[in-house]
C-alpha atoms as a PDB file:
ATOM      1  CA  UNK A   1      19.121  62.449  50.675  1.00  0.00           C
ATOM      2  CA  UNK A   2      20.916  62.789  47.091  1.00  0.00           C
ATOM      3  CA  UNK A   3      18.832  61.575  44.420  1.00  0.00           C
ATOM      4  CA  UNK A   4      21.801  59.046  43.296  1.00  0.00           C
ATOM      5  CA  UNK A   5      21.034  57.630  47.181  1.00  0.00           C
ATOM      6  CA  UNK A   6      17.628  57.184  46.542  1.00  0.00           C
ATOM      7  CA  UNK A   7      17.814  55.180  43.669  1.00  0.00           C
ATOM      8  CA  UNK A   8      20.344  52.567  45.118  1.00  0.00           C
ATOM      9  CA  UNK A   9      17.727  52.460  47.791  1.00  0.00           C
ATOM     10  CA  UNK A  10      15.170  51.476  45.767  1.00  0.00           C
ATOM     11  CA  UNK A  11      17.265  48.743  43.795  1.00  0.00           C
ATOM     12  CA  UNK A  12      18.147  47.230  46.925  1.00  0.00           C
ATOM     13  CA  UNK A  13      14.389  47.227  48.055  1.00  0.00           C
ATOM     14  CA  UNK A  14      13.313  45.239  44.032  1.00  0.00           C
ATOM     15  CA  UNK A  15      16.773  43.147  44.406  1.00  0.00           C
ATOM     16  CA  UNK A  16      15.954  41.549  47.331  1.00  0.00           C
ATOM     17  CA  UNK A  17      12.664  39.792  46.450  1.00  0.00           C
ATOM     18  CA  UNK A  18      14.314  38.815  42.975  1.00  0.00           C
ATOM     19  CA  UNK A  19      13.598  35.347  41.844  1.00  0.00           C
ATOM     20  CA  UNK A  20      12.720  32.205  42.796  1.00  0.00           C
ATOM     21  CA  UNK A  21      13.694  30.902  46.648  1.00  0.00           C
ATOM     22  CA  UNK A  22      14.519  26.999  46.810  1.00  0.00           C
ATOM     23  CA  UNK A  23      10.943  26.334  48.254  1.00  0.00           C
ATOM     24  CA  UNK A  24       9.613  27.708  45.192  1.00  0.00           C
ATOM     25  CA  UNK A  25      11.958  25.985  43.377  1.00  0.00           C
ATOM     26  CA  UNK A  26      10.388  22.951  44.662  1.00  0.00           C
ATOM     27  CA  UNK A  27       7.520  22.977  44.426  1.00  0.00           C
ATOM     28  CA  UNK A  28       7.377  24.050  40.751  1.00  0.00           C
ATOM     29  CA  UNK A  29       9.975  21.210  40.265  1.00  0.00           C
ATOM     30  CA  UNK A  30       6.591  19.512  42.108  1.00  0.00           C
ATOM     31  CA  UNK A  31       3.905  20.416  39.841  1.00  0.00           C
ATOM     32  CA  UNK A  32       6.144  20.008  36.704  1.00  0.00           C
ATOM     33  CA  UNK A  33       6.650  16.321  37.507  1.00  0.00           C
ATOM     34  CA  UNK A  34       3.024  15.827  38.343  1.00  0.00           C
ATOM     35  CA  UNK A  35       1.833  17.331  35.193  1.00  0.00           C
ATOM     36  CA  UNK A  36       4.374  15.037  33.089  1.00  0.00           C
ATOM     37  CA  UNK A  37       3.046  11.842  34.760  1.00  0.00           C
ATOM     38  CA  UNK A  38      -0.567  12.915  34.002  1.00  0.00           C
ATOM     39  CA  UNK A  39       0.805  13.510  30.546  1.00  0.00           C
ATOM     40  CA  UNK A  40       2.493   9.736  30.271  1.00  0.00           C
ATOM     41  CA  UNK A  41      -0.322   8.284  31.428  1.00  0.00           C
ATOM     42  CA  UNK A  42      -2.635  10.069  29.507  1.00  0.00           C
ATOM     43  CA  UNK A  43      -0.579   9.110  26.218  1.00  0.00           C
ATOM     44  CA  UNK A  44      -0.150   6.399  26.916  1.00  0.00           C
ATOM     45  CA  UNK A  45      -3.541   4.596  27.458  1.00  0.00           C
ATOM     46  CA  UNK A  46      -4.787   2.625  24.677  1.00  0.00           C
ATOM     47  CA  UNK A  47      -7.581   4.964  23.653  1.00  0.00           C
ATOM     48  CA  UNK A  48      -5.048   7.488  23.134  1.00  0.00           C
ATOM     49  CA  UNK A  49      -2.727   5.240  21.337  1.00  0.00           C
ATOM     50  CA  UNK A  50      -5.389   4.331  19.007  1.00  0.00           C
ATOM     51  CA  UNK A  51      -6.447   7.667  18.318  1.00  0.00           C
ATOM     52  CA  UNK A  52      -2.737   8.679  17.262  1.00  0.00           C
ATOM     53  CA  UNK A  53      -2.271   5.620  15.307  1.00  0.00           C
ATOM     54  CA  UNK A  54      -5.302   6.587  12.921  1.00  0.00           C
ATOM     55  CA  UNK A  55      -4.045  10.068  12.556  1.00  0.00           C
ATOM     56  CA  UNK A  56      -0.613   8.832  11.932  1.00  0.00           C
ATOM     57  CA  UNK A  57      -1.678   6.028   9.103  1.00  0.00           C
ATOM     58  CA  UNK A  58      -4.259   8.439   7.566  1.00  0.00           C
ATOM     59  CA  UNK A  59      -1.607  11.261   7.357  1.00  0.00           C
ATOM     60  CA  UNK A  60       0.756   8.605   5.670  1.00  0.00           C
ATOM     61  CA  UNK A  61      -1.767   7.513   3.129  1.00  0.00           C
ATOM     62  CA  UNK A  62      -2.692  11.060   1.901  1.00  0.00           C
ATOM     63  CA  UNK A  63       1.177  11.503   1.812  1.00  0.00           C
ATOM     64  CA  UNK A  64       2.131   8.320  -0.344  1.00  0.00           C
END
């Protein structure tokens, strides 16, 4: 076997296990959405709110 074979040999082998397949695909699309819900709600809760708020009005009154 010529050395040029042996290398389109072993490209074919790496190509074919390249990437993502569409079950993959899904379920990372999955976990993505998951994580951004636990992120809304997290934000979102009033604990949280409050605790931006202060940052935000202290950060204003050392600015003006």
């Amino acid at each position: 076997m010529t050395s040029i074979a042996k290398v389109v040999r072993r490209r074919c082998r790496v190509a074919r296990d390249a990437g993502m397949s569409t079950a993959e695909y899904a379920v990372g699309t999955i976990a993505a959405t998951a994580f951004a819900g636990l992120l809304y709600k997290i934000v979102t809760s009033s604990e949280v709110q409050k605790a931006l708020l202060g940052i935000i009005q202290r950060a204003l009154q050392l600015a003006g």
